[in-house]
N, C-alpha and C. Protein backbone atom coordinates (compact mmCIF):
# COMPACT_ATOMS: atom_id res chain seq x y z
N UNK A 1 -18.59 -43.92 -28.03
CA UNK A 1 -17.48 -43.04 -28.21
C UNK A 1 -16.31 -43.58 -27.40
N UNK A 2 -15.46 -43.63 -27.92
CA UNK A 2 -14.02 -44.04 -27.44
C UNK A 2 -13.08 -42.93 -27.01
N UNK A 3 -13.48 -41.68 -26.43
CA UNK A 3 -12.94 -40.81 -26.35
C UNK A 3 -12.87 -40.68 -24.82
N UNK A 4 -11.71 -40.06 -24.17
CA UNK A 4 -12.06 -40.40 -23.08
C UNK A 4 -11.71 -38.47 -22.45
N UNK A 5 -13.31 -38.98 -21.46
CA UNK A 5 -13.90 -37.74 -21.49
C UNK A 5 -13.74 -36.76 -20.03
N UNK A 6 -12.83 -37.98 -19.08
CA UNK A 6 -12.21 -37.57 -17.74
C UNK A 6 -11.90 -35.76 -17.58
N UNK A 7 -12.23 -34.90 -16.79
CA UNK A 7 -11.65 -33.53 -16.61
C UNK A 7 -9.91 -34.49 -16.35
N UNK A 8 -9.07 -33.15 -16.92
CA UNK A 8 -7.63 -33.16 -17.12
C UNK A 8 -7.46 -33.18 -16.06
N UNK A 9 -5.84 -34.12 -15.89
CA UNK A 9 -5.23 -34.15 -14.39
C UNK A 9 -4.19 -32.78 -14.38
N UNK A 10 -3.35 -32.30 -13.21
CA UNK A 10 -3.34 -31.30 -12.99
C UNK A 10 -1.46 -32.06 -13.74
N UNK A 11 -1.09 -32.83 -13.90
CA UNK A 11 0.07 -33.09 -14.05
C UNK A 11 0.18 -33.59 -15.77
N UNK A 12 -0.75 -33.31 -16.48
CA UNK A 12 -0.98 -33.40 -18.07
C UNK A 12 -0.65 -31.78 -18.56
N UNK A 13 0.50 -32.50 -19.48
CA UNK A 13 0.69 -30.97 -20.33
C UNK A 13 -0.36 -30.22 -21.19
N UNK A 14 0.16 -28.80 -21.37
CA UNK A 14 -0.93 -28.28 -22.19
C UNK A 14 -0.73 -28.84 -23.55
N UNK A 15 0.41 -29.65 -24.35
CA UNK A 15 0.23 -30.43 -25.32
C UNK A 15 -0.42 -31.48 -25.25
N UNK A 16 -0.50 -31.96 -24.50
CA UNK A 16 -1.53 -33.36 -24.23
C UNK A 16 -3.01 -32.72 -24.06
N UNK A 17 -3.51 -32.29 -23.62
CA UNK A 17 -4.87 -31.30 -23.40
C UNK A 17 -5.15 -30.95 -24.93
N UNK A 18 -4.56 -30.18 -25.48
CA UNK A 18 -4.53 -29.90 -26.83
C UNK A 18 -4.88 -30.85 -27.78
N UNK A 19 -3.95 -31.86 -27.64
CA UNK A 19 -4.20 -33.03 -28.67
C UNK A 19 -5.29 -34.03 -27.98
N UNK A 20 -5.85 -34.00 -26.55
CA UNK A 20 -7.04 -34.64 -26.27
C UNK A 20 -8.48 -33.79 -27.03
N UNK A 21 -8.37 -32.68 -27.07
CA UNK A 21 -9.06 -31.42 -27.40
C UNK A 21 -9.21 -31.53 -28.93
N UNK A 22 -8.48 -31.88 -29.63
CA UNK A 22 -8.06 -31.82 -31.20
C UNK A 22 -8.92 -33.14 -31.04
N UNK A 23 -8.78 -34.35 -30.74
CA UNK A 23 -9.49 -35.43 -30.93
C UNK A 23 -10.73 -35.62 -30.72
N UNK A 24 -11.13 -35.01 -29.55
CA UNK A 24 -12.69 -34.63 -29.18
C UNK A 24 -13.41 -33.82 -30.12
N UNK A 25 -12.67 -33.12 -30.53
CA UNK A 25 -13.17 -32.28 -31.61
C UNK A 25 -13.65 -33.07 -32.53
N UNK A 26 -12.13 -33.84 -33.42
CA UNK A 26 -12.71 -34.73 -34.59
C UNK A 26 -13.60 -35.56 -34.40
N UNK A 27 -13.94 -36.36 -33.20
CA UNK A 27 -15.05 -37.47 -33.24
C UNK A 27 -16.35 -36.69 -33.28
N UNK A 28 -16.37 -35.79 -32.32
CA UNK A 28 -17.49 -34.55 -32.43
C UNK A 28 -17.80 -34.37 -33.75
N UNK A 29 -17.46 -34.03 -34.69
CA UNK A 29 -17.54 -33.46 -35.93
C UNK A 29 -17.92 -34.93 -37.37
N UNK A 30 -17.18 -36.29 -36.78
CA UNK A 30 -17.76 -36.91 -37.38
C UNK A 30 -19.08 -37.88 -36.90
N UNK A 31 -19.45 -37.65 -35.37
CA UNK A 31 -20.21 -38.28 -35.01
C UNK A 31 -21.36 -37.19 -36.20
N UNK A 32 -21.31 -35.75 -36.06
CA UNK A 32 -22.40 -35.11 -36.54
C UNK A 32 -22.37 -35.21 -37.94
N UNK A 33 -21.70 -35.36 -38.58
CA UNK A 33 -21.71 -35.72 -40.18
C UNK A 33 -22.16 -36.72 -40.26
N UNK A 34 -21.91 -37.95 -39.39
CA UNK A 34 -23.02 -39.14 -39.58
C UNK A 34 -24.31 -38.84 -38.98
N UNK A 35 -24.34 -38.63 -37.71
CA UNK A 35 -26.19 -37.95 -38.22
C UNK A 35 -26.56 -37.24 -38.89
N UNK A 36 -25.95 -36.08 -39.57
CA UNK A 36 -26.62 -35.41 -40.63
C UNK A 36 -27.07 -36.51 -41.89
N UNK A 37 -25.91 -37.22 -42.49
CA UNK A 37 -26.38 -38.37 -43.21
C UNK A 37 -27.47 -39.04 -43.01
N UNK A 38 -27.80 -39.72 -42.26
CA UNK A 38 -29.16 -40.46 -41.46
C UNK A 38 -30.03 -39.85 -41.94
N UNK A 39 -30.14 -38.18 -41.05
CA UNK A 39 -31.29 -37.72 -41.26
C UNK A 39 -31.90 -37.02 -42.64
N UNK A 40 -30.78 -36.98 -43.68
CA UNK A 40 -30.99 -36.53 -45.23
C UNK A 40 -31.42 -37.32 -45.76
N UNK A 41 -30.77 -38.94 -45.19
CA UNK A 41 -31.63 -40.03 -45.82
C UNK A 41 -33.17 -40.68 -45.43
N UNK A 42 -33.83 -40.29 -44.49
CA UNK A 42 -34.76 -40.43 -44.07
C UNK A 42 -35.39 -39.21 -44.76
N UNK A 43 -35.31 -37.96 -44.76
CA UNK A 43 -36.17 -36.87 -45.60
C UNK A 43 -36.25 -37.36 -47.00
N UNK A 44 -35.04 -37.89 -47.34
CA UNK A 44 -35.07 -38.13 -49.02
C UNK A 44 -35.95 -38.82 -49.12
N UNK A 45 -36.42 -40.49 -48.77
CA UNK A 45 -36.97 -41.51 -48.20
C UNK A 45 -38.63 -40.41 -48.23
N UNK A 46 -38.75 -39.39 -47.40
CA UNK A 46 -40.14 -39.09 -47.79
C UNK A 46 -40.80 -38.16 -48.66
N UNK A 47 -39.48 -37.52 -49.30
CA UNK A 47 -39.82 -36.48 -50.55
C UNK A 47 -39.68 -37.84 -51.48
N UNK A 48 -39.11 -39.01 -51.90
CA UNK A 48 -39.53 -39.79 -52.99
C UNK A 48 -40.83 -40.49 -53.10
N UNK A 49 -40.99 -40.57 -52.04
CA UNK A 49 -42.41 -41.20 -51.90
C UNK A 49 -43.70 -40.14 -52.21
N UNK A 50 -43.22 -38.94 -51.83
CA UNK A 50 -44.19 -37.74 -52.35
C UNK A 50 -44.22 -37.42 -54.29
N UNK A 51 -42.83 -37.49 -54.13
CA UNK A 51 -42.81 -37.17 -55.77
C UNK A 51 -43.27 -38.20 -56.28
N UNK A 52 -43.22 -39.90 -56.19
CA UNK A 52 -43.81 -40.70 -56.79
C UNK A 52 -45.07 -40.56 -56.91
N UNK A 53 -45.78 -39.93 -55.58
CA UNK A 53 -47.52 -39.78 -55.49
C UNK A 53 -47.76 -39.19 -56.93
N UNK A 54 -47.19 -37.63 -56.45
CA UNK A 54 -47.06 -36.91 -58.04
C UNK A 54 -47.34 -37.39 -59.49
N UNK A 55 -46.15 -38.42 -59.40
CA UNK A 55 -46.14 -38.75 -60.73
C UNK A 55 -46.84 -39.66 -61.43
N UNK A 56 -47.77 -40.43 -60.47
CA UNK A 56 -48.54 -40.90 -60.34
C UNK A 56 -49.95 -40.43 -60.69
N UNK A 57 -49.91 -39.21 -60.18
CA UNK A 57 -51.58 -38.20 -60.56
C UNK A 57 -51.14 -38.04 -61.68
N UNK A 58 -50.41 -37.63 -62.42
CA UNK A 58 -49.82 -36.95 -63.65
C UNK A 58 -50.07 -37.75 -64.66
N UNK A 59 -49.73 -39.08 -64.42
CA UNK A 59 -50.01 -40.27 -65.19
C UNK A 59 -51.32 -40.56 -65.43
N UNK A 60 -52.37 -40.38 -64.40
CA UNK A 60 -53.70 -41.01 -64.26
C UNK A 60 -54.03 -39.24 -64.97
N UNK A 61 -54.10 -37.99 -64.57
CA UNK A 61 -54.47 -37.38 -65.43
C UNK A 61 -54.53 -37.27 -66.83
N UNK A 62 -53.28 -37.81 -67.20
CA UNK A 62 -52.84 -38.03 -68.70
C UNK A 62 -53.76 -39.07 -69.33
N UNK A 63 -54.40 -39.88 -68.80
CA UNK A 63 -55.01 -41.11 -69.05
C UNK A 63 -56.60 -40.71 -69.22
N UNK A 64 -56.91 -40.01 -67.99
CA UNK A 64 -58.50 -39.72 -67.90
C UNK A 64 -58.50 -38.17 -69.28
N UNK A 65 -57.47 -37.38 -69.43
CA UNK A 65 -58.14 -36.86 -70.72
C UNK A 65 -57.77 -37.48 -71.90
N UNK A 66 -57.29 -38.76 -72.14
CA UNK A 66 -57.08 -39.30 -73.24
C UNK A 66 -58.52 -39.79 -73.54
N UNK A 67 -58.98 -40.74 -72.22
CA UNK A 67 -60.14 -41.01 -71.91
C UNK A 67 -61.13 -40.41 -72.34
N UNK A 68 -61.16 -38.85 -71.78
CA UNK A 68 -62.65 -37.60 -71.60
C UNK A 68 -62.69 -37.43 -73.64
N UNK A 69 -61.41 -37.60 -74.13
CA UNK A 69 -61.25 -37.20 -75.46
C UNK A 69 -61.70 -38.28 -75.99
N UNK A 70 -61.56 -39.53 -76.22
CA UNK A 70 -62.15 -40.61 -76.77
C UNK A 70 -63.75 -40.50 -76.97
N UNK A 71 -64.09 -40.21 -75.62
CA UNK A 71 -65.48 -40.30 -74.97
C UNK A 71 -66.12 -39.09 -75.27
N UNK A 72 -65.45 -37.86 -75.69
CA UNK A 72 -65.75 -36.76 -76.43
C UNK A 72 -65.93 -37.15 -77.57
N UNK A 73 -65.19 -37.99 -78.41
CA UNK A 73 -65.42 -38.34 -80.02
C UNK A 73 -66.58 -38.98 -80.01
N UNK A 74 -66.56 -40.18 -79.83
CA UNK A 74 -67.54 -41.42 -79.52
C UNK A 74 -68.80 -40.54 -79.32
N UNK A 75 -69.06 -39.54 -78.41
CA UNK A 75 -69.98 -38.76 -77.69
C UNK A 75 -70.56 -38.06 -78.97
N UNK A 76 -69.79 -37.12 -80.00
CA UNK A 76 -70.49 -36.57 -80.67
C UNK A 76 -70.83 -37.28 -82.00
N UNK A 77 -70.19 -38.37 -82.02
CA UNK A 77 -70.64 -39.27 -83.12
C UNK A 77 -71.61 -40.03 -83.16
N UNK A 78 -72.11 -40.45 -82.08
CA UNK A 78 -72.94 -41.13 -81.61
C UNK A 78 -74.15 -40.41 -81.33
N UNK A 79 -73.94 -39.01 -80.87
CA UNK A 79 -75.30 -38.16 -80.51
C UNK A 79 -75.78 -37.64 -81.85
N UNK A 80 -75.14 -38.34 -82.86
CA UNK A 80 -76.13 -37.54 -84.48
C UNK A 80 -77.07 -38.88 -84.69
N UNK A 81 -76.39 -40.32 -84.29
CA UNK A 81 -77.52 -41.21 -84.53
C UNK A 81 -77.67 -42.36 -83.43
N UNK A 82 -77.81 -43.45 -83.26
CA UNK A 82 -78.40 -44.25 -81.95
C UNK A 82 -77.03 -45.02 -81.43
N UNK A 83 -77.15 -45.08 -79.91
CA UNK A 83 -75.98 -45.57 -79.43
C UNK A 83 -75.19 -44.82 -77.76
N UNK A 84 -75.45 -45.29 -77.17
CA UNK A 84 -74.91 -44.69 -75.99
C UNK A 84 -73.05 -45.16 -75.51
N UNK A 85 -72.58 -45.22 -76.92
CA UNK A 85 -71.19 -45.70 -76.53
C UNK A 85 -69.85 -45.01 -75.54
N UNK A 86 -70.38 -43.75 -75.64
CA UNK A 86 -69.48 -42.25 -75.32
C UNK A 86 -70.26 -42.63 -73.83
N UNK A 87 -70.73 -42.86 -72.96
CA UNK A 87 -71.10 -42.51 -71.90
C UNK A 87 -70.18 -43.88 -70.93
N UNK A 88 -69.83 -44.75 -72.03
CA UNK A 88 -68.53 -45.77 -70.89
C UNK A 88 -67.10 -44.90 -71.01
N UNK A 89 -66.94 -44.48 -71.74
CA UNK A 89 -65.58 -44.12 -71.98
C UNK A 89 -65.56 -42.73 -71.27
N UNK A 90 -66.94 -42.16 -71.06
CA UNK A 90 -67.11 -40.72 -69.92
C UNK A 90 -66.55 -41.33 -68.28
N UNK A 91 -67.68 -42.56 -68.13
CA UNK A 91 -67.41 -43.02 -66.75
C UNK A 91 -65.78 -43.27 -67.18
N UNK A 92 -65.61 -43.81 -67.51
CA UNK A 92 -64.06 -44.34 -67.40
C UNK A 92 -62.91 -43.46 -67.33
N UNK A 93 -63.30 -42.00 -67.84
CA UNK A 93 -62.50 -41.14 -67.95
C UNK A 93 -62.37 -40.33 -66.65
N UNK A 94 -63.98 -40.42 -65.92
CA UNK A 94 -64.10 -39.87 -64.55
C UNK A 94 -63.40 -40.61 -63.38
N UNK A 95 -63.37 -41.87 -63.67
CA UNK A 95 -62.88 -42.92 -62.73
C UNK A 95 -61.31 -42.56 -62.56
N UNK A 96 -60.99 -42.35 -63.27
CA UNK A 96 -59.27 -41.76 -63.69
C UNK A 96 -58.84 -40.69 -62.86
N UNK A 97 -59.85 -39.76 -63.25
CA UNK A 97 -59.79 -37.95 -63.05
C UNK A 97 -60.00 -38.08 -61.20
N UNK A 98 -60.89 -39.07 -60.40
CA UNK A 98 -60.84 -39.48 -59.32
C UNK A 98 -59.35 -39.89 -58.17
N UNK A 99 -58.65 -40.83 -59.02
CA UNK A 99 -57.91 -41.65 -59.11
C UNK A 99 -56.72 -40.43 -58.66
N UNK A 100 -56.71 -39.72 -59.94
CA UNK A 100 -55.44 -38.87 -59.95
C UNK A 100 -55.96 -37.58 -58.61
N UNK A 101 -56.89 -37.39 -58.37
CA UNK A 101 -57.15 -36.39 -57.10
C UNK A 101 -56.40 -36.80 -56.28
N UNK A 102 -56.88 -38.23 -55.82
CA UNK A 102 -56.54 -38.79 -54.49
C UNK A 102 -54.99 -39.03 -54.63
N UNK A 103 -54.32 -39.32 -55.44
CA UNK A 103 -52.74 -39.50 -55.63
C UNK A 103 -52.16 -37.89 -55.33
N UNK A 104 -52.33 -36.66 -56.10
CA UNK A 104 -52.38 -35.72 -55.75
C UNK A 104 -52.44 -35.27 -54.08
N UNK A 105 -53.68 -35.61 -53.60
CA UNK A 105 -53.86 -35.26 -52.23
C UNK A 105 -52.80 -35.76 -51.31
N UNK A 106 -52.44 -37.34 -51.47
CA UNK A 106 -52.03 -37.68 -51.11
C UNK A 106 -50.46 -37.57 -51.19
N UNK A 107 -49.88 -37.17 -52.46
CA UNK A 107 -48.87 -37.15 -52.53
C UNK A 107 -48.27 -35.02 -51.82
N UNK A 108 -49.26 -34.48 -51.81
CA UNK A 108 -49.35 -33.37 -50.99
C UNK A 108 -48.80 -33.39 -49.64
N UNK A 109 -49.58 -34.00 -49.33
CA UNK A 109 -49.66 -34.83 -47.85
C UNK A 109 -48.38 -35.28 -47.21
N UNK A 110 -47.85 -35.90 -48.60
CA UNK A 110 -46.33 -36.70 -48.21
C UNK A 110 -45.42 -35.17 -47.64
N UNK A 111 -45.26 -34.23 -49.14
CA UNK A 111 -44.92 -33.69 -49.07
C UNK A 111 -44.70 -32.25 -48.25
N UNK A 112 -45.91 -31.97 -47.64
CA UNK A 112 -45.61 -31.34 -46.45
C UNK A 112 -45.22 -31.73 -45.35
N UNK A 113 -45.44 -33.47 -45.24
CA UNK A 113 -44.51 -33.61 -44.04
C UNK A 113 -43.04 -34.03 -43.79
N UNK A 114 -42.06 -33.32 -44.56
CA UNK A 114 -41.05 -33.18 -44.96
C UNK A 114 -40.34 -32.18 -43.83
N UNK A 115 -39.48 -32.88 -42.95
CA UNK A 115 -39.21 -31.59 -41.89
C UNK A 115 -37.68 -30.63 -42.43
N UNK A 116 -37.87 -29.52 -41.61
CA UNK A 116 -36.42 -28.94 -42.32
C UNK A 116 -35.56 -30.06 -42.17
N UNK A 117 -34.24 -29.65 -43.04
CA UNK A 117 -33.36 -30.78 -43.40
C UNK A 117 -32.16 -30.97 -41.82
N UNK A 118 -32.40 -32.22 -41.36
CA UNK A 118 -31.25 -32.08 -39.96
C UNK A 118 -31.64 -31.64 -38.78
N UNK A 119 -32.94 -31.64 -38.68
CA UNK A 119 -33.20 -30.75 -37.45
C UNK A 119 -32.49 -31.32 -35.86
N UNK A 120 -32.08 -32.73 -35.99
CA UNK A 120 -31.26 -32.94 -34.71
C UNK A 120 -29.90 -32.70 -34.71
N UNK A 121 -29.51 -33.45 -35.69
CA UNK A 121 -27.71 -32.11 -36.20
C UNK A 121 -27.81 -30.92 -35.96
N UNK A 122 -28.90 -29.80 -36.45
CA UNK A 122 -29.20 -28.35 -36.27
C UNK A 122 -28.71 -28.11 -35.08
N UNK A 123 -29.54 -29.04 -33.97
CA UNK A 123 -29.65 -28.40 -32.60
C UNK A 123 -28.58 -29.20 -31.59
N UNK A 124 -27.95 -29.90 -32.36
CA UNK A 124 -26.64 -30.63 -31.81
C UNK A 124 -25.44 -29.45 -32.07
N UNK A 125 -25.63 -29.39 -33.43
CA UNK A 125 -24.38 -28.21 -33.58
C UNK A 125 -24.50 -26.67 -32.82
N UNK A 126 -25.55 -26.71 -32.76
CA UNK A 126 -26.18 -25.45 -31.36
C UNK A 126 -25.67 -25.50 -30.28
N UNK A 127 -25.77 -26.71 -29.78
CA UNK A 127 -25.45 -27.26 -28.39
C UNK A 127 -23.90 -27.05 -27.93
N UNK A 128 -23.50 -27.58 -29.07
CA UNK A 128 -22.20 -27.88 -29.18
C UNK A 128 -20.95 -26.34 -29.12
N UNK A 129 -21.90 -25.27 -30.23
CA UNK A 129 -21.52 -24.06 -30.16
C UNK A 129 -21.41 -23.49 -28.53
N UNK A 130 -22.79 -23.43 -28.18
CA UNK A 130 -23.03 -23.09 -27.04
C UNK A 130 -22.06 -23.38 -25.62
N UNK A 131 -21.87 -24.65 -25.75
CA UNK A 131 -20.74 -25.37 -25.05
C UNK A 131 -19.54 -24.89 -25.30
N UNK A 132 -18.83 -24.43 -26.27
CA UNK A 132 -17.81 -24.37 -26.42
C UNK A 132 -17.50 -22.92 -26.28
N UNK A 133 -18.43 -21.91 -26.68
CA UNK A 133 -18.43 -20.36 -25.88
C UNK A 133 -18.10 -20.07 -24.52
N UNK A 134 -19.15 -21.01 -23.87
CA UNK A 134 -19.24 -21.17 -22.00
C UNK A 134 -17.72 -21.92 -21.51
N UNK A 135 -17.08 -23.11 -22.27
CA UNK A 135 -15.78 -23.08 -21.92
C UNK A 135 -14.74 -21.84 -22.21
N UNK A 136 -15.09 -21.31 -23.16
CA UNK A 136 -13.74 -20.11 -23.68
C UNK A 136 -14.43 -19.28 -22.57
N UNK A 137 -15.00 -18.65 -21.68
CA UNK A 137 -15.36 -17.72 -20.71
C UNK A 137 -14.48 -17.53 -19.61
């Protein structure tokens, strides 16, 4: 910070105080808009990685009942005469239905650890409130 943060001399006008005050302010205000940025981009950063998990199970679900359905056909066509063909396309459909749990779980996982949005801006702009009450006193 380039602001200079000296208590006022006793021979500085109250226009000069003012406009030191006005400036402290603005750097204040954009130092915290750039951390708020930061920290939206780091949450975003772990809700995409959650939603990808997501979309990911969604995909592998879509797959294992295309799968369970194949292996359903095969299954009853095969159980009127000889042939165990429906029982690869079962495993294969289970292997899937596995697949998409763990993406699920995992993409859960991401997603609860998602903290409220800003929580050091939050408690900066707290601080900051707080501070500036205890001077107006």
């Amino acid at each position: 910070m380039d602001t200079d943060l000296r208590p006022p001399r006793a021979e500085e006008s109250l226009g000069e105080l003012a406009k030191q005050a006005s400036q402290q302010a603005s750097t204040l205000i954009r130092d915290e808009v750039a951390l708020a940025k930061i920290e939206l981009k780091q949450d975003m950063r772990e809700a995409v990685a959650g939603i990808s998990l997501f979309s990911a199970a969604g995909v592998t679900a879509l797959l294992s009942v295309l799968m369970l359905s194949a292996a359903a056909g095969f299954g009853i066509g095969t159980a009127m005469g000889e042939g165990w063909t429906w029982a690869g396309f079962a495993i294969v459909g289970i292997v899937y239905l596995v697949i998409a749990g763990l993406a699920a779980v995992m993409g859960r996982k991401h997603t609860e650890e998602i903290p409220p949005p800003a929580p050091r801006t939050t408690r900066q702009v707290k601080e900051t409130v707080a501070a500036t009450k205890e001077i107006g006193r």
